[in-house]
PDB file of N, CA and C in Angstrom:
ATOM      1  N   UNK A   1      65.073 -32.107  67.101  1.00  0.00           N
ATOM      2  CA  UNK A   1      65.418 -31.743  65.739  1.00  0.00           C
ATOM      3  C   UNK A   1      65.204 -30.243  65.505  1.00  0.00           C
ATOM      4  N   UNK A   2      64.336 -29.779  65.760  1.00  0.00           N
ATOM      5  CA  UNK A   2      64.118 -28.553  66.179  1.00  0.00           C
ATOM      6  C   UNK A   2      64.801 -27.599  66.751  1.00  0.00           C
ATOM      7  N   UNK A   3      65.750 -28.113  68.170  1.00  0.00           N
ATOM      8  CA  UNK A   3      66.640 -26.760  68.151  1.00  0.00           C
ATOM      9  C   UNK A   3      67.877 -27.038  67.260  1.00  0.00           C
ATOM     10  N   UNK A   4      68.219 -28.205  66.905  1.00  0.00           N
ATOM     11  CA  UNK A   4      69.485 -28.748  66.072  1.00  0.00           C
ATOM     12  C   UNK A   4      69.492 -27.884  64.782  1.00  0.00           C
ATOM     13  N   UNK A   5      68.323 -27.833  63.737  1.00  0.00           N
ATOM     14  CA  UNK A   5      67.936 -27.221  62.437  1.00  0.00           C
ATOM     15  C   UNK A   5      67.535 -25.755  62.196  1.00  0.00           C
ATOM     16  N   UNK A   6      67.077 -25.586  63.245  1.00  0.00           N
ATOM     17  CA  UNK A   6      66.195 -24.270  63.437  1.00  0.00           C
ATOM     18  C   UNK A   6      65.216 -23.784  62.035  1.00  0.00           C
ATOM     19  N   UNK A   7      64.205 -24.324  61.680  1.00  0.00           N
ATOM     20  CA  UNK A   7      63.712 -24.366  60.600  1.00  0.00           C
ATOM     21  C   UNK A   7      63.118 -22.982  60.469  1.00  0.00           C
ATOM     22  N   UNK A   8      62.273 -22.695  59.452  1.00  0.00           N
ATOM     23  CA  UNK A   8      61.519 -21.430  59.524  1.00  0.00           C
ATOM     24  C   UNK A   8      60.222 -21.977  58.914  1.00  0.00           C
ATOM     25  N   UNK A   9      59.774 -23.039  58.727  1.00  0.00           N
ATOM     26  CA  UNK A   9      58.456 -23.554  59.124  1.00  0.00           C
ATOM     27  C   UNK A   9      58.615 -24.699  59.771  1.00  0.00           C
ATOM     28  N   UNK A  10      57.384 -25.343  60.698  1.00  0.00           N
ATOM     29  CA  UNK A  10      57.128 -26.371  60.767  1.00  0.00           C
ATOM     30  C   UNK A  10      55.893 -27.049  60.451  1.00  0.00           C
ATOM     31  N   UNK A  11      55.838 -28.504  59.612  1.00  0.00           N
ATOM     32  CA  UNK A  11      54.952 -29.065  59.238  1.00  0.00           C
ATOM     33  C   UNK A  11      54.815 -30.695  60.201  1.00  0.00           C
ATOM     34  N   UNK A  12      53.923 -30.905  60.623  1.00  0.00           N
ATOM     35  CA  UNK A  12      53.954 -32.016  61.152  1.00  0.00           C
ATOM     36  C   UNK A  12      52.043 -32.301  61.371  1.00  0.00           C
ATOM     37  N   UNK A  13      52.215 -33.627  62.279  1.00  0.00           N
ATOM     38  CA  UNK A  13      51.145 -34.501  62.042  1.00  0.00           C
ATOM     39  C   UNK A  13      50.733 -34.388  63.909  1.00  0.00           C
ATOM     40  N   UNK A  14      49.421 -35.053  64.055  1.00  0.00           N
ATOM     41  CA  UNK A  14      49.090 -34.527  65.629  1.00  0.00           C
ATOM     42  C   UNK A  14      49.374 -35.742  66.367  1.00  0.00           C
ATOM     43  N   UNK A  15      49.363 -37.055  65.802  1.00  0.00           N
ATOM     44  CA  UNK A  15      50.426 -38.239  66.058  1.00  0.00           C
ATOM     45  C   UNK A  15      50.862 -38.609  65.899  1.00  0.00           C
ATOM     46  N   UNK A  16      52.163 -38.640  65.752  1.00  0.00           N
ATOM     47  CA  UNK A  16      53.366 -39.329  66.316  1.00  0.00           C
ATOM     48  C   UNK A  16      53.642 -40.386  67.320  1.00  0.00           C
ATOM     49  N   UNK A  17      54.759 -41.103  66.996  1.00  0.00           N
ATOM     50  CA  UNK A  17      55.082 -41.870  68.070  1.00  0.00           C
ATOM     51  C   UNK A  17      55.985 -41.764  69.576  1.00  0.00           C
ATOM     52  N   UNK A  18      56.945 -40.813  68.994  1.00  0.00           N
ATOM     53  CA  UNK A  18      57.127 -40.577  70.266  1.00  0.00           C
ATOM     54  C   UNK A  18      56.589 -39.043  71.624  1.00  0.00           C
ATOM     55  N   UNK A  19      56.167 -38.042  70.653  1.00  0.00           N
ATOM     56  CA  UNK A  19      55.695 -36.872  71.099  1.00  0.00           C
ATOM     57  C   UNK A  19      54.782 -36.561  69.776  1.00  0.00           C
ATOM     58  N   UNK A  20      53.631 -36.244  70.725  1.00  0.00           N
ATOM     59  CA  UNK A  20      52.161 -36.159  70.208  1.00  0.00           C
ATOM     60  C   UNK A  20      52.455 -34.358  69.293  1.00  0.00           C
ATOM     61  N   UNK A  21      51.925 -34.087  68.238  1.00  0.00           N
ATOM     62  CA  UNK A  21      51.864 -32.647  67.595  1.00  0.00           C
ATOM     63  C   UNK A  21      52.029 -31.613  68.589  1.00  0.00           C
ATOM     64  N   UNK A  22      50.924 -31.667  69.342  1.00  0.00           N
ATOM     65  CA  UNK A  22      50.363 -30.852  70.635  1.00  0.00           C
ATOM     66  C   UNK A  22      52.113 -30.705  71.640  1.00  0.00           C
ATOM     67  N   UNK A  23      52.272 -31.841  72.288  1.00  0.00           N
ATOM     68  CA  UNK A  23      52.972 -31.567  73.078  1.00  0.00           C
ATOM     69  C   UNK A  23      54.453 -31.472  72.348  1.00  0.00           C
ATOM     70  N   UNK A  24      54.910 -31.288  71.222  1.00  0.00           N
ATOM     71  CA  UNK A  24      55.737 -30.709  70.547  1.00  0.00           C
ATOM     72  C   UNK A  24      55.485 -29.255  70.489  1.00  0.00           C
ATOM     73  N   UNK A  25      54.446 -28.492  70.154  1.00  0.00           N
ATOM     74  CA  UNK A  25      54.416 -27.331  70.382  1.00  0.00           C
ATOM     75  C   UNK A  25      54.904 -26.738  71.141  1.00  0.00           C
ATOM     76  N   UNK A  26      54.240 -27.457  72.296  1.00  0.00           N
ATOM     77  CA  UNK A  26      54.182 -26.346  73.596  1.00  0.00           C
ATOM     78  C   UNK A  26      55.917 -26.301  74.300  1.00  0.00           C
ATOM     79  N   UNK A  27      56.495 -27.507  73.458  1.00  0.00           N
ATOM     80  CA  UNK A  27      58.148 -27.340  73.433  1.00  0.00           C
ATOM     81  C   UNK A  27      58.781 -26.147  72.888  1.00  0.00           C
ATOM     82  N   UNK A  28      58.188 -26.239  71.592  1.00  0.00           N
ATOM     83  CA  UNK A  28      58.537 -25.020  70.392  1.00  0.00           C
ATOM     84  C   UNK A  28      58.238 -23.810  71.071  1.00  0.00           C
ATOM     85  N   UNK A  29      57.143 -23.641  71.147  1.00  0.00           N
ATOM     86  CA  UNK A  29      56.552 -22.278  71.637  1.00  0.00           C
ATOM     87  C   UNK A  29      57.448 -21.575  72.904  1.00  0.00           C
ATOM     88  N   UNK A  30      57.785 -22.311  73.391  1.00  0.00           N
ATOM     89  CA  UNK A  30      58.659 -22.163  75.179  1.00  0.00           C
ATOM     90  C   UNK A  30      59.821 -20.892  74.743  1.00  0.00           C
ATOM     91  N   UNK A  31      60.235 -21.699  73.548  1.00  0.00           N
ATOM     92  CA  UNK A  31      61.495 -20.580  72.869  1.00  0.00           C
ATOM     93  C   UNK A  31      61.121 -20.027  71.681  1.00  0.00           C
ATOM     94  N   UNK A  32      60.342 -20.009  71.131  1.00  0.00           N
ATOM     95  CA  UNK A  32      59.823 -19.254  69.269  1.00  0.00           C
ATOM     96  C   UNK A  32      58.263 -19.091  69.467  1.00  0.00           C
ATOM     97  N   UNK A  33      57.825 -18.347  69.715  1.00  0.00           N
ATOM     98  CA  UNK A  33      56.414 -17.597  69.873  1.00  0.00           C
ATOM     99  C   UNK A  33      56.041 -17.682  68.276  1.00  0.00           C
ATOM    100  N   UNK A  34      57.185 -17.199  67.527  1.00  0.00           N
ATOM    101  CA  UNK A  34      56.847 -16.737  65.917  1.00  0.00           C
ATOM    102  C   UNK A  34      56.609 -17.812  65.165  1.00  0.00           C
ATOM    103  N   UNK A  35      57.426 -18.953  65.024  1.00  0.00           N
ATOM    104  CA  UNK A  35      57.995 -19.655  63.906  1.00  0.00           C
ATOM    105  C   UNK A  35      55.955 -20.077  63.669  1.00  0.00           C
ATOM    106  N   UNK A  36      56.323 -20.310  62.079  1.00  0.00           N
ATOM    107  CA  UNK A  36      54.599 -21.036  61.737  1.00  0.00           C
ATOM    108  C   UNK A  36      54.462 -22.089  61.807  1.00  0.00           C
ATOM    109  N   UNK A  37      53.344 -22.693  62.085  1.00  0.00           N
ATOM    110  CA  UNK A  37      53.388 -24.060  62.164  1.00  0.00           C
ATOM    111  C   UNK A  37      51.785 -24.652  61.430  1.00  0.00           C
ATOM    112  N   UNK A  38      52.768 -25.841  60.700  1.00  0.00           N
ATOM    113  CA  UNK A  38      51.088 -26.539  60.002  1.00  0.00           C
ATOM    114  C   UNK A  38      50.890 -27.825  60.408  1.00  0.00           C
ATOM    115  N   UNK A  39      49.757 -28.128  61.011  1.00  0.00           N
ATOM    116  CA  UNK A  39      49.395 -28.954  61.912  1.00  0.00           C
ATOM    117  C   UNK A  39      48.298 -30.164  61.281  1.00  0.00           C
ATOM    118  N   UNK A  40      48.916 -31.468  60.572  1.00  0.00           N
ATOM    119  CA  UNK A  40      47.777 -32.174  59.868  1.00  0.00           C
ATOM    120  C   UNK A  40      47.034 -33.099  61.056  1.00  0.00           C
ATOM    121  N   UNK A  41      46.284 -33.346  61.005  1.00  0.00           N
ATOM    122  CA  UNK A  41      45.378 -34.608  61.283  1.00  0.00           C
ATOM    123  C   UNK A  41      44.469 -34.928  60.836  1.00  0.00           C
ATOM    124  N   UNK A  42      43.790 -36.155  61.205  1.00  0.00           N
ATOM    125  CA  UNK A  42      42.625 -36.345  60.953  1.00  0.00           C
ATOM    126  C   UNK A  42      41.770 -36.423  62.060  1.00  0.00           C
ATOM    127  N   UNK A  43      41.740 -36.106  62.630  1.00  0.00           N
ATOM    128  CA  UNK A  43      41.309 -36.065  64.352  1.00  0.00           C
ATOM    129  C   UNK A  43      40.320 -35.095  64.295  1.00  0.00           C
ATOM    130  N   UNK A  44      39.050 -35.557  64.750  1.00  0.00           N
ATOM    131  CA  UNK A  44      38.257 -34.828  64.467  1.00  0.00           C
ATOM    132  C   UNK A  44      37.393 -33.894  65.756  1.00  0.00           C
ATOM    133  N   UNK A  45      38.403 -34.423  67.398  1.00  0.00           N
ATOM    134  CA  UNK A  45      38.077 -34.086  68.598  1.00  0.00           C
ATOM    135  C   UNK A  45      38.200 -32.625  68.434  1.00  0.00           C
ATOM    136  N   UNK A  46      36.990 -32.020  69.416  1.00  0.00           N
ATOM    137  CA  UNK A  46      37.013 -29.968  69.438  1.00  0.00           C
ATOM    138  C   UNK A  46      38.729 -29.914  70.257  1.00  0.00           C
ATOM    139  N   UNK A  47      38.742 -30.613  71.173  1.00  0.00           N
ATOM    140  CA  UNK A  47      39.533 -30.060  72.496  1.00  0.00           C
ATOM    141  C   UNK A  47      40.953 -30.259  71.623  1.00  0.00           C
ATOM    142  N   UNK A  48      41.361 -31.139  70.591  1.00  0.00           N
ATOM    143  CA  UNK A  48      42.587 -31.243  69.946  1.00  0.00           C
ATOM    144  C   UNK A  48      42.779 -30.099  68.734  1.00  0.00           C
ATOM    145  N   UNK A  49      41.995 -30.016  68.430  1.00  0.00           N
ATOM    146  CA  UNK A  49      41.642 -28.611  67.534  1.00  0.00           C
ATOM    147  C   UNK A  49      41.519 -27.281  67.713  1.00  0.00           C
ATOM    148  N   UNK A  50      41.007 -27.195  69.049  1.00  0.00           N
ATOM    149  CA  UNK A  50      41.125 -25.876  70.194  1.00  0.00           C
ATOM    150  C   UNK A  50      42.863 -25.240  70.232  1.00  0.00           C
ATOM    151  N   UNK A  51      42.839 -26.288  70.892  1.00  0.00           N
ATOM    152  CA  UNK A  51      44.760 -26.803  71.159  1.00  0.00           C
ATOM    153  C   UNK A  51      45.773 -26.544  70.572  1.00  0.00           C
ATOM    154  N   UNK A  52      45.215 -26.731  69.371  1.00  0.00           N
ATOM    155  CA  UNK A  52      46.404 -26.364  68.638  1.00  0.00           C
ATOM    156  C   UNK A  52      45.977 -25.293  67.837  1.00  0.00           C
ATOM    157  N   UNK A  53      44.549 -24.923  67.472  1.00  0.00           N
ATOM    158  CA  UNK A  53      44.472 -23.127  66.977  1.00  0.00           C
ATOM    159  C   UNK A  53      45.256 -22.279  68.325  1.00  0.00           C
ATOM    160  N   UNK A  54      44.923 -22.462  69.304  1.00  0.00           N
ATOM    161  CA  UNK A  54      45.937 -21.682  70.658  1.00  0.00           C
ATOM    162  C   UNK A  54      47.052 -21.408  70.326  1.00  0.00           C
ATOM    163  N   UNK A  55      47.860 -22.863  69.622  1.00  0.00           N
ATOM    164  CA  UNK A  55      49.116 -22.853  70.209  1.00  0.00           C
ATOM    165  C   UNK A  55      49.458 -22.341  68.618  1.00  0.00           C
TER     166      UNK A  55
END
């Protein structure tokens, strides 16, 4: 949906059913370094939170 729309934000959740928040990023990021992204969960793991301040 993402390269179809080309949004200028993205808002999404860290699970999903078919591709996890995380590994949607690191899709995004491959081609848009810039675009912003807001990342909900409730997930309260360091290493998922690390992860996605990185990305």
């Amino acid at each position: 949906m993402y390269h179809l729309h080309h949004p200028d934000l993205i808002v999404t959740d860290l699970m999903m059913p078919m591709m996890d928040g995380i590994a949607m990023l690191h899709e995004i990021r491959k081609s848009n370094q810039k675009i912003p992204v807001i990342l909900m969960t409730a997930s309260l793991e360091h290493v998922h939170l690390v992860e996605a301040i990185n990305l």
